[in-house]
PDB file of N, CA and C in Angstrom:
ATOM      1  N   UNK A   1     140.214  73.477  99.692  1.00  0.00           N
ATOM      2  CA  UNK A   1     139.391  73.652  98.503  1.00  0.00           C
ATOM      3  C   UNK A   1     137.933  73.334  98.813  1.00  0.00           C
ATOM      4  N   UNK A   2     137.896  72.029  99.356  1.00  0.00           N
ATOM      5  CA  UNK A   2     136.252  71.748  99.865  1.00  0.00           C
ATOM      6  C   UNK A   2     135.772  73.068 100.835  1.00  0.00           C
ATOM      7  N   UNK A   3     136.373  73.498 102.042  1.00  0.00           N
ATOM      8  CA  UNK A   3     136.006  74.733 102.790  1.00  0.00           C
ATOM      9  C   UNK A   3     135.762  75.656 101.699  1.00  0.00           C
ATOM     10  N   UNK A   4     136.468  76.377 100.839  1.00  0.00           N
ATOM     11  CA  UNK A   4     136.132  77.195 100.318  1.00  0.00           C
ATOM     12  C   UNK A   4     134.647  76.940  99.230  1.00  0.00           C
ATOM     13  N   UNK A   5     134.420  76.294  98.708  1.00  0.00           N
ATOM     14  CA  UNK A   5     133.338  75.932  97.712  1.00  0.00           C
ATOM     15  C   UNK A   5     132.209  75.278  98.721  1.00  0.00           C
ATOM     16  N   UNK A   6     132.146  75.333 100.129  1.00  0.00           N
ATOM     17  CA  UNK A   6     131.404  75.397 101.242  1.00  0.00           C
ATOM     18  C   UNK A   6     130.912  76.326 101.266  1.00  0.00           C
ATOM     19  N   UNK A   7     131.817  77.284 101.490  1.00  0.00           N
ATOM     20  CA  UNK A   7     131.739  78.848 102.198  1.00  0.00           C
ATOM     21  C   UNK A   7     130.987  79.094 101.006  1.00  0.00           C
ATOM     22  N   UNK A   8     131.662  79.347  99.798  1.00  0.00           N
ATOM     23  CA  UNK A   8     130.721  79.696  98.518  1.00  0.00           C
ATOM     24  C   UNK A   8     129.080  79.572  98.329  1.00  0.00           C
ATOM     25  N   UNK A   9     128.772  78.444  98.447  1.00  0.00           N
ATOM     26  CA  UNK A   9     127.686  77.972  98.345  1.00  0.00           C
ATOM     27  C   UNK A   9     126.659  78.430  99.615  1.00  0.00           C
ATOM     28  N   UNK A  10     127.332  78.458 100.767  1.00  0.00           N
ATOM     29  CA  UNK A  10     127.017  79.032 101.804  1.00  0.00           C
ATOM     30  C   UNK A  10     126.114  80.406 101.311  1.00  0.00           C
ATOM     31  N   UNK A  11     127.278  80.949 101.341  1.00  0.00           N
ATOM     32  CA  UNK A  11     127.107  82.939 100.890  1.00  0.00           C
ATOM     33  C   UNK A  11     125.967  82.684  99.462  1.00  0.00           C
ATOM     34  N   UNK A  12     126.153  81.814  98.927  1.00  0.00           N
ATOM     35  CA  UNK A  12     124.998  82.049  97.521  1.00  0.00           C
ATOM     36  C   UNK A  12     123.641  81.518  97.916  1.00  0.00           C
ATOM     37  N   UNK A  13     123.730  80.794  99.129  1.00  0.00           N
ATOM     38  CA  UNK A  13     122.048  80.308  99.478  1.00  0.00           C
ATOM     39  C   UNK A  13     121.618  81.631 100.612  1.00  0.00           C
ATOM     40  N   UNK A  14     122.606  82.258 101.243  1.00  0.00           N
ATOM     41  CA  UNK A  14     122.329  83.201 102.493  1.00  0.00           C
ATOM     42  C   UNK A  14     121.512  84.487 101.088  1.00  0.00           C
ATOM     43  N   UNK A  15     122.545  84.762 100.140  1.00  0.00           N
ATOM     44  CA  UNK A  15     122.503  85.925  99.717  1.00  0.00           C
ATOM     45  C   UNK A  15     121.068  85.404  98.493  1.00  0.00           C
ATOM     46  N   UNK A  16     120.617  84.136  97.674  1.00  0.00           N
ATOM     47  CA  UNK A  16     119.537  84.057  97.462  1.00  0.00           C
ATOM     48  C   UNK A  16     118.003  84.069  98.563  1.00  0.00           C
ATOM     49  N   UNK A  17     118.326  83.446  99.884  1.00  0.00           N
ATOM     50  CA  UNK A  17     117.252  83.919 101.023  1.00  0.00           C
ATOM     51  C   UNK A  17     117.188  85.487 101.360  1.00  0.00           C
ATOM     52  N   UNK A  18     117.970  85.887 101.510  1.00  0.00           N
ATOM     53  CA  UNK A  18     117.443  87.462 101.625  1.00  0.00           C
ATOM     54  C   UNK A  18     117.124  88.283 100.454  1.00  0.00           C
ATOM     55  N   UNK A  19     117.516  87.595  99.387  1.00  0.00           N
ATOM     56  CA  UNK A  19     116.090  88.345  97.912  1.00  0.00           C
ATOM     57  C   UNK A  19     115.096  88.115  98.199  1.00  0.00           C
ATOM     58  N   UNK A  20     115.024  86.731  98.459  1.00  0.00           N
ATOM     59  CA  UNK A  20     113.731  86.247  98.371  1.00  0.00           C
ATOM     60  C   UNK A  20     112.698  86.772  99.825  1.00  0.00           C
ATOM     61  N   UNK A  21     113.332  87.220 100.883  1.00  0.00           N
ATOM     62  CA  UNK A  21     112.572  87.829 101.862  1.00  0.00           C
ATOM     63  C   UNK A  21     112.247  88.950 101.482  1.00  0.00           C
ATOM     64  N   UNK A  22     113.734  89.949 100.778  1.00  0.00           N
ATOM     65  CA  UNK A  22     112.927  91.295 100.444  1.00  0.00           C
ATOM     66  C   UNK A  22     112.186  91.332  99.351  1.00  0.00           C
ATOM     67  N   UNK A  23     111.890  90.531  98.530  1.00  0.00           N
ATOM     68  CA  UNK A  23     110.938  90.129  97.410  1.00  0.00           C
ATOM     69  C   UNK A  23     109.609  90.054  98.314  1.00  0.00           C
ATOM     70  N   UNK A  24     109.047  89.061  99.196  1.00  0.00           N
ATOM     71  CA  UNK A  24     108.121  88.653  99.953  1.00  0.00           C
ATOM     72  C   UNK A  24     107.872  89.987 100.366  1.00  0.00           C
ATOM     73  N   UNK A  25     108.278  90.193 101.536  1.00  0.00           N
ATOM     74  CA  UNK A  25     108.399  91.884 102.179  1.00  0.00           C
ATOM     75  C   UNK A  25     107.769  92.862 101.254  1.00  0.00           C
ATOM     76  N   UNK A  26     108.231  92.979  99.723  1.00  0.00           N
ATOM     77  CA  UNK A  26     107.748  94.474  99.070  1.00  0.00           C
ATOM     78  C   UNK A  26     106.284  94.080  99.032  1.00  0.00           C
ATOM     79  N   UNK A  27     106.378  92.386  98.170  1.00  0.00           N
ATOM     80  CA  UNK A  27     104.589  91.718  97.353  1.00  0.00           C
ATOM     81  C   UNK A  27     104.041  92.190  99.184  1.00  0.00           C
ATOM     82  N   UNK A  28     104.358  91.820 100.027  1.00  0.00           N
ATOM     83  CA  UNK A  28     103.043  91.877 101.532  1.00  0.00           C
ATOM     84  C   UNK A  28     103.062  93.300 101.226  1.00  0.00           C
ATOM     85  N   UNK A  29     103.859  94.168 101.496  1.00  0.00           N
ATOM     86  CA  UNK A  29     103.751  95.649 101.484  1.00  0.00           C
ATOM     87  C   UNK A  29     102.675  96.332 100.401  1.00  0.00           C
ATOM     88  N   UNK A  30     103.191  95.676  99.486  1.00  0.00           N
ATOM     89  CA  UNK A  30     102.192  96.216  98.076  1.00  0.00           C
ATOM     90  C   UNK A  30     100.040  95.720  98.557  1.00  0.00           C
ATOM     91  N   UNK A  31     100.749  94.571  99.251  1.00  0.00           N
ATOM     92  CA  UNK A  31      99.286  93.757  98.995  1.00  0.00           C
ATOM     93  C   UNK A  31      98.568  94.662 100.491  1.00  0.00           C
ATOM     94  N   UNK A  32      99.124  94.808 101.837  1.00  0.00           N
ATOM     95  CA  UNK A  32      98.452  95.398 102.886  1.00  0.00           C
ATOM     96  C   UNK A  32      98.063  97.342 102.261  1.00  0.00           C
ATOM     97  N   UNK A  33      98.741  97.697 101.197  1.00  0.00           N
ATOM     98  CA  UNK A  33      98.291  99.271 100.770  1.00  0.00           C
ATOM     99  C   UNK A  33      97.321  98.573 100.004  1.00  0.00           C
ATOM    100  N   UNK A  34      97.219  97.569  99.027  1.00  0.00           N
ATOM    101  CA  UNK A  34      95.830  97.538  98.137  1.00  0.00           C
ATOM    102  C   UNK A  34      94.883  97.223  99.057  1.00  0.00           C
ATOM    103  N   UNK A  35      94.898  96.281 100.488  1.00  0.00           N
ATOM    104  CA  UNK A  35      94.053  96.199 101.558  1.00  0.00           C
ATOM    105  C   UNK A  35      93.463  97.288 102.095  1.00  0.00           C
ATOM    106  N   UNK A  36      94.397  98.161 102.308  1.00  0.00           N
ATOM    107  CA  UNK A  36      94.196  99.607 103.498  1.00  0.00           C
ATOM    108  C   UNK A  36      93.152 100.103 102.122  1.00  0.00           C
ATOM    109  N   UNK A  37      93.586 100.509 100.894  1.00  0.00           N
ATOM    110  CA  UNK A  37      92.877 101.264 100.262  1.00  0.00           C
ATOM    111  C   UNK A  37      91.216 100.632 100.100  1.00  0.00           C
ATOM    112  N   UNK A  38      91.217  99.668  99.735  1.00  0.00           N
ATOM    113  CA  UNK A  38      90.210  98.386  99.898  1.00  0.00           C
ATOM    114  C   UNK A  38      89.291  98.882 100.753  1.00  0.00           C
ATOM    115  N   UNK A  39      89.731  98.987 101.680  1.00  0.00           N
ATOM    116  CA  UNK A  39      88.738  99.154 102.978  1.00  0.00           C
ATOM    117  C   UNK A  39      88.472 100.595 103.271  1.00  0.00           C
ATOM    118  N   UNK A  40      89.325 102.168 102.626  1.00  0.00           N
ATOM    119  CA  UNK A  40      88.991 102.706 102.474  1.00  0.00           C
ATOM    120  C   UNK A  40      87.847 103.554 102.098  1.00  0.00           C
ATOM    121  N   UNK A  41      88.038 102.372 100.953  1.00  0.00           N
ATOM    122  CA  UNK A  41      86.692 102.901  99.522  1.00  0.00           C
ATOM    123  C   UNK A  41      85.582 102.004 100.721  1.00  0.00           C
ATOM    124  N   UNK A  42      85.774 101.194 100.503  1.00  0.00           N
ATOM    125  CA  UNK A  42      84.127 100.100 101.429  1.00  0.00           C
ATOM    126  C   UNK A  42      83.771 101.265 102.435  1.00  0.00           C
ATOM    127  N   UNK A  43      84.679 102.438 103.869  1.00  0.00           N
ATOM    128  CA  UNK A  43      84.342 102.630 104.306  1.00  0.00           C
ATOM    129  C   UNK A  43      83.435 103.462 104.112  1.00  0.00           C
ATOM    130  N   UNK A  44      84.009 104.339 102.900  1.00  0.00           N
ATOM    131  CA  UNK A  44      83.492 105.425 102.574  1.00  0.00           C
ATOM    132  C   UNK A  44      82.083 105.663 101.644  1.00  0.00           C
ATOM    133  N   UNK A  45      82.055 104.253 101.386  1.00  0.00           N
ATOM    134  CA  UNK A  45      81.206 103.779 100.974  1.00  0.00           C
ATOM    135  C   UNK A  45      79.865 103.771 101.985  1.00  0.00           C
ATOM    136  N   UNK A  46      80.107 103.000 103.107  1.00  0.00           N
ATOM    137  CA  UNK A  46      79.123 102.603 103.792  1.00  0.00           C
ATOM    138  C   UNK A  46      78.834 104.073 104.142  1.00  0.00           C
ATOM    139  N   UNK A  47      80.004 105.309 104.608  1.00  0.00           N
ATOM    140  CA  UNK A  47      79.193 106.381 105.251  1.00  0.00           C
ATOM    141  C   UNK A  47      78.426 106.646 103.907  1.00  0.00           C
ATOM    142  N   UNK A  48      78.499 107.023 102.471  1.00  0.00           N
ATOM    143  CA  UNK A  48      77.738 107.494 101.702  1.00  0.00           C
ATOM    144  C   UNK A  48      76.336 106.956 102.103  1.00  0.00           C
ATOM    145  N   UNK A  49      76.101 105.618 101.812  1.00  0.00           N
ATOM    146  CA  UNK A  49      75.279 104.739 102.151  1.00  0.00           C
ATOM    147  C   UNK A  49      74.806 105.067 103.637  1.00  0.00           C
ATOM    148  N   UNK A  50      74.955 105.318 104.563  1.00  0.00           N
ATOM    149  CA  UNK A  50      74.464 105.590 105.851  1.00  0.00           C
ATOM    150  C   UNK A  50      73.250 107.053 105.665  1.00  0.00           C
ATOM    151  N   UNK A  51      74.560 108.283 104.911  1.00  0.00           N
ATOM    152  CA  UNK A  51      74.141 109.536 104.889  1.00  0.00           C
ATOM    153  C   UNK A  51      72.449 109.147 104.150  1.00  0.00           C
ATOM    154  N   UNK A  52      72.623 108.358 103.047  1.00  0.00           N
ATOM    155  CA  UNK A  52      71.611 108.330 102.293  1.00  0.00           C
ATOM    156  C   UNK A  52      70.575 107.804 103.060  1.00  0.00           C
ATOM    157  N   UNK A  53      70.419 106.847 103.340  1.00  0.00           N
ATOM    158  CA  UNK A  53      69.309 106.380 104.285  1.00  0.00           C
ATOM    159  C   UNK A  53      69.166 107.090 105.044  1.00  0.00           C
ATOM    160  N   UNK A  54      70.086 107.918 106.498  1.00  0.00           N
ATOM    161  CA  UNK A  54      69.522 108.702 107.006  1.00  0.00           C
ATOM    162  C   UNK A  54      68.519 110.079 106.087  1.00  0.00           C
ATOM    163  N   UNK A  55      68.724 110.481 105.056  1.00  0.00           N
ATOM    164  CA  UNK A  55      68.078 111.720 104.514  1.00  0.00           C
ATOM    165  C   UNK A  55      66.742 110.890 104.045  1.00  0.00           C
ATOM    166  N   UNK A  56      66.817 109.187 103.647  1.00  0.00           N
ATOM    167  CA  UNK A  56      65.434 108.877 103.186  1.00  0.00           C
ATOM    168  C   UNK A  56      64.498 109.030 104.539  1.00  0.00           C
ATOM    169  N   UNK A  57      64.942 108.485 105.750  1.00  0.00           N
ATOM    170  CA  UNK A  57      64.299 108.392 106.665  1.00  0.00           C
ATOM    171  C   UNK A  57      63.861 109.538 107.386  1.00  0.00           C
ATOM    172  N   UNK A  58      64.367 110.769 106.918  1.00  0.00           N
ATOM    173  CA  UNK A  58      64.140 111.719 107.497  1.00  0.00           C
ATOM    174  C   UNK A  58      62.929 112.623 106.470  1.00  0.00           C
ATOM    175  N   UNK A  59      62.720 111.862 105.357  1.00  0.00           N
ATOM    176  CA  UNK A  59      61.810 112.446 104.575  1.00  0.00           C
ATOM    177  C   UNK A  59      61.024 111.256 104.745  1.00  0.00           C
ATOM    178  N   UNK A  60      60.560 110.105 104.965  1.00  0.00           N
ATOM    179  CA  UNK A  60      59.393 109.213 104.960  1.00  0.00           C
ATOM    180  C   UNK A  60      59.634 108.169 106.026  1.00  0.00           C
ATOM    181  N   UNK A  61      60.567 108.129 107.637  1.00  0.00           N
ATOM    182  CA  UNK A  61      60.147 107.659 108.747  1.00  0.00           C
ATOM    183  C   UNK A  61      61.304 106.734 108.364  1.00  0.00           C
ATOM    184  N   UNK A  62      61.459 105.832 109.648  1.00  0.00           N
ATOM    185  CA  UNK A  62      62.299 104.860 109.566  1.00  0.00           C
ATOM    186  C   UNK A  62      62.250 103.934 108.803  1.00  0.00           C
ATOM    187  N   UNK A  63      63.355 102.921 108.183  1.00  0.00           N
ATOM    188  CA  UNK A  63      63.049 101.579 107.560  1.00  0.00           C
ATOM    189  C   UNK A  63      62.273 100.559 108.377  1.00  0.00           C
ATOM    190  N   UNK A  64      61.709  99.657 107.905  1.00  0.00           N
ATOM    191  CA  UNK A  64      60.904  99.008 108.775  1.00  0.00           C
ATOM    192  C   UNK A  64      60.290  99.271 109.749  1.00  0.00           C
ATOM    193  N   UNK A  65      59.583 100.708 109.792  1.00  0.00           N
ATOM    194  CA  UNK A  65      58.373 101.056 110.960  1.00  0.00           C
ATOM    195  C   UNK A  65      57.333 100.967 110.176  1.00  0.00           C
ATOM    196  N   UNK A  66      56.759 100.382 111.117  1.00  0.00           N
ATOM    197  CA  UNK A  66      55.023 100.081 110.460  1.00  0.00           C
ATOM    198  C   UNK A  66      54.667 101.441 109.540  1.00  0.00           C
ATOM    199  N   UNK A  67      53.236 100.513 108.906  1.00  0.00           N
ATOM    200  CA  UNK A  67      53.323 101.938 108.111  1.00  0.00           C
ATOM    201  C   UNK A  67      51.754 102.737 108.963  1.00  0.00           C
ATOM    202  N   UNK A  68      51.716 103.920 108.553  1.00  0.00           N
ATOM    203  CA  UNK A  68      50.707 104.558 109.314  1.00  0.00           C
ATOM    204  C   UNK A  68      49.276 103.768 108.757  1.00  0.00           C
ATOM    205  N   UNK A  69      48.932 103.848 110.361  1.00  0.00           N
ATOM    206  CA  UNK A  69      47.045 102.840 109.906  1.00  0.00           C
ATOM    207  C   UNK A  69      46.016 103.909 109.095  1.00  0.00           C
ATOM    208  N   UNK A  70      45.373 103.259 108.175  1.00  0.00           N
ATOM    209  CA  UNK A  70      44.642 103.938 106.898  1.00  0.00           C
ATOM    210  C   UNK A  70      43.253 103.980 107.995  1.00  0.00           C
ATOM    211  N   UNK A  71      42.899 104.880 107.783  1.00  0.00           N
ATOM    212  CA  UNK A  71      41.351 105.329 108.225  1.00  0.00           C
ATOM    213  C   UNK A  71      40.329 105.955 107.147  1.00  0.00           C
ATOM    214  N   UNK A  72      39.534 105.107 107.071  1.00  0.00           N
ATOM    215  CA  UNK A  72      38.413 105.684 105.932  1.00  0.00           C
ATOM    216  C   UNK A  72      37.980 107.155 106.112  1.00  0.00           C
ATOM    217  N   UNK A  73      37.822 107.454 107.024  1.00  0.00           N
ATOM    218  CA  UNK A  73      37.859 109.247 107.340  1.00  0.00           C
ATOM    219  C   UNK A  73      38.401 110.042 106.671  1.00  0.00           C
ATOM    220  N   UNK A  74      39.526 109.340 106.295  1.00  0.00           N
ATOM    221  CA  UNK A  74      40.916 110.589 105.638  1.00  0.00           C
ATOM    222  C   UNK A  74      41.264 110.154 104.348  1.00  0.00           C
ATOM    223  N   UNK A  75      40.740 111.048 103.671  1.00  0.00           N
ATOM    224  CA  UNK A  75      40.808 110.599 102.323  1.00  0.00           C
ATOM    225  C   UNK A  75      42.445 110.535 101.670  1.00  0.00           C
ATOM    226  N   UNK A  76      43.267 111.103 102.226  1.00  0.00           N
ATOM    227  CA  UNK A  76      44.892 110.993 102.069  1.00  0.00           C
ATOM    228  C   UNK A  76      45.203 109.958 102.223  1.00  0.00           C
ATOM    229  N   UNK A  77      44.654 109.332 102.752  1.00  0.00           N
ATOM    230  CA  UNK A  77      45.129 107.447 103.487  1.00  0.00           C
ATOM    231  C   UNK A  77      43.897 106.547 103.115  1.00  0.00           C
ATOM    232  N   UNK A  78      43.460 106.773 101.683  1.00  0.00           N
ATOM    233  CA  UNK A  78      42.250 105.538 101.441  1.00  0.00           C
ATOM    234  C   UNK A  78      42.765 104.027 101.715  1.00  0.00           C
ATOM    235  N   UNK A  79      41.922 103.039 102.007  1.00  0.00           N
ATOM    236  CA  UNK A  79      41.975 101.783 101.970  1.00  0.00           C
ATOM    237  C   UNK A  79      41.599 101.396 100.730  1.00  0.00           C
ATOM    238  N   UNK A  80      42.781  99.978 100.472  1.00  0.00           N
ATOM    239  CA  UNK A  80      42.446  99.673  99.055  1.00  0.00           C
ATOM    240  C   UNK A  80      40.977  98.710  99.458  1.00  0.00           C
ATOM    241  N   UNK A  81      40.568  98.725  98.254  1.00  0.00           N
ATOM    242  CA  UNK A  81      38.995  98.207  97.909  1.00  0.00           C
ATOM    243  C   UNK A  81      39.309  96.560  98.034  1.00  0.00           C
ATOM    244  N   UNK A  82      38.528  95.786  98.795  1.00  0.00           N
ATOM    245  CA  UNK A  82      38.731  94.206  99.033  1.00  0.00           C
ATOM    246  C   UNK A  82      37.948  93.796  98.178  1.00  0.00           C
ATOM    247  N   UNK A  83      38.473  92.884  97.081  1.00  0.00           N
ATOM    248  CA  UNK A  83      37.630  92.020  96.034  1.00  0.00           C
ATOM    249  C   UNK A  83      37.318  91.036  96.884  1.00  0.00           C
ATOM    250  N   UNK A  84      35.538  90.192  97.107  1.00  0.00           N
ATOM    251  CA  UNK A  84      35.161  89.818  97.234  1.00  0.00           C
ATOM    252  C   UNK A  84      35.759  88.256  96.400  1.00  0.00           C
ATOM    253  N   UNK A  85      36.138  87.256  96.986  1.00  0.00           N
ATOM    254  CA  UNK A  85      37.176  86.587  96.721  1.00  0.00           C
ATOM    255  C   UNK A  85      35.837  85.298  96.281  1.00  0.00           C
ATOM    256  N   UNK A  86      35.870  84.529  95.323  1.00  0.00           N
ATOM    257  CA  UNK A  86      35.222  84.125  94.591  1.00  0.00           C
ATOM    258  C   UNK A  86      35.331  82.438  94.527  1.00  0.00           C
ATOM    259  N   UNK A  87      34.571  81.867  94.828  1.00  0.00           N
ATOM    260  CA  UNK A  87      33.999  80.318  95.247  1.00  0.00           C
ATOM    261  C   UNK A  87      34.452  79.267  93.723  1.00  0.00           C
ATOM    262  N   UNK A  88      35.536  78.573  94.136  1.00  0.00           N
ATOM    263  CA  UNK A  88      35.654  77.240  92.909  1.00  0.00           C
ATOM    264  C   UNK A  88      34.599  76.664  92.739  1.00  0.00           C
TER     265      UNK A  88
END
């Protein structure tokens, strides 16, 4: 009688651990597709984001390159006017 209500208890902790793995198993499964997709969108993201900057830079020069030196000659490129900066 004790063997048998062994064995029992046995088979009911074996057969509650393997719910509980294929429970674990689906939630990781579920959670690495909301990951994969996750990183999808971000990637596709960044190319949008890439494309765009490349088309700005290709209409007004790279990010952070100096900007072209202003020459009083060329009236397209005036220098702004320096206020004479004024004594406390």
């Amino acid at each position: 009688r004790r063997g048998a209500l062994a064995e029992q208890e046995r088979d009911t902790i074996k057969r509650k651990a393997n719910e509980f793995v294929t429970a674990k198993k689906a939630e990781w499964a579920r959670q690495q597709e909301e990951l994969r997709a996750q990183l999808a969108a971000r990637d596709a993201r960044i190319a949008e984001l890439e494309a765009r900057l490349a088309q700005a830079e290709a209409l007004i020069g790279p990010v952070g390159a100096p900007e072209p030196e202003q020459h009083p000659q060329h009236p397209q490129h005036p220098q702004p006017e320096q206020q004479p900066q004024q004594q406390p």
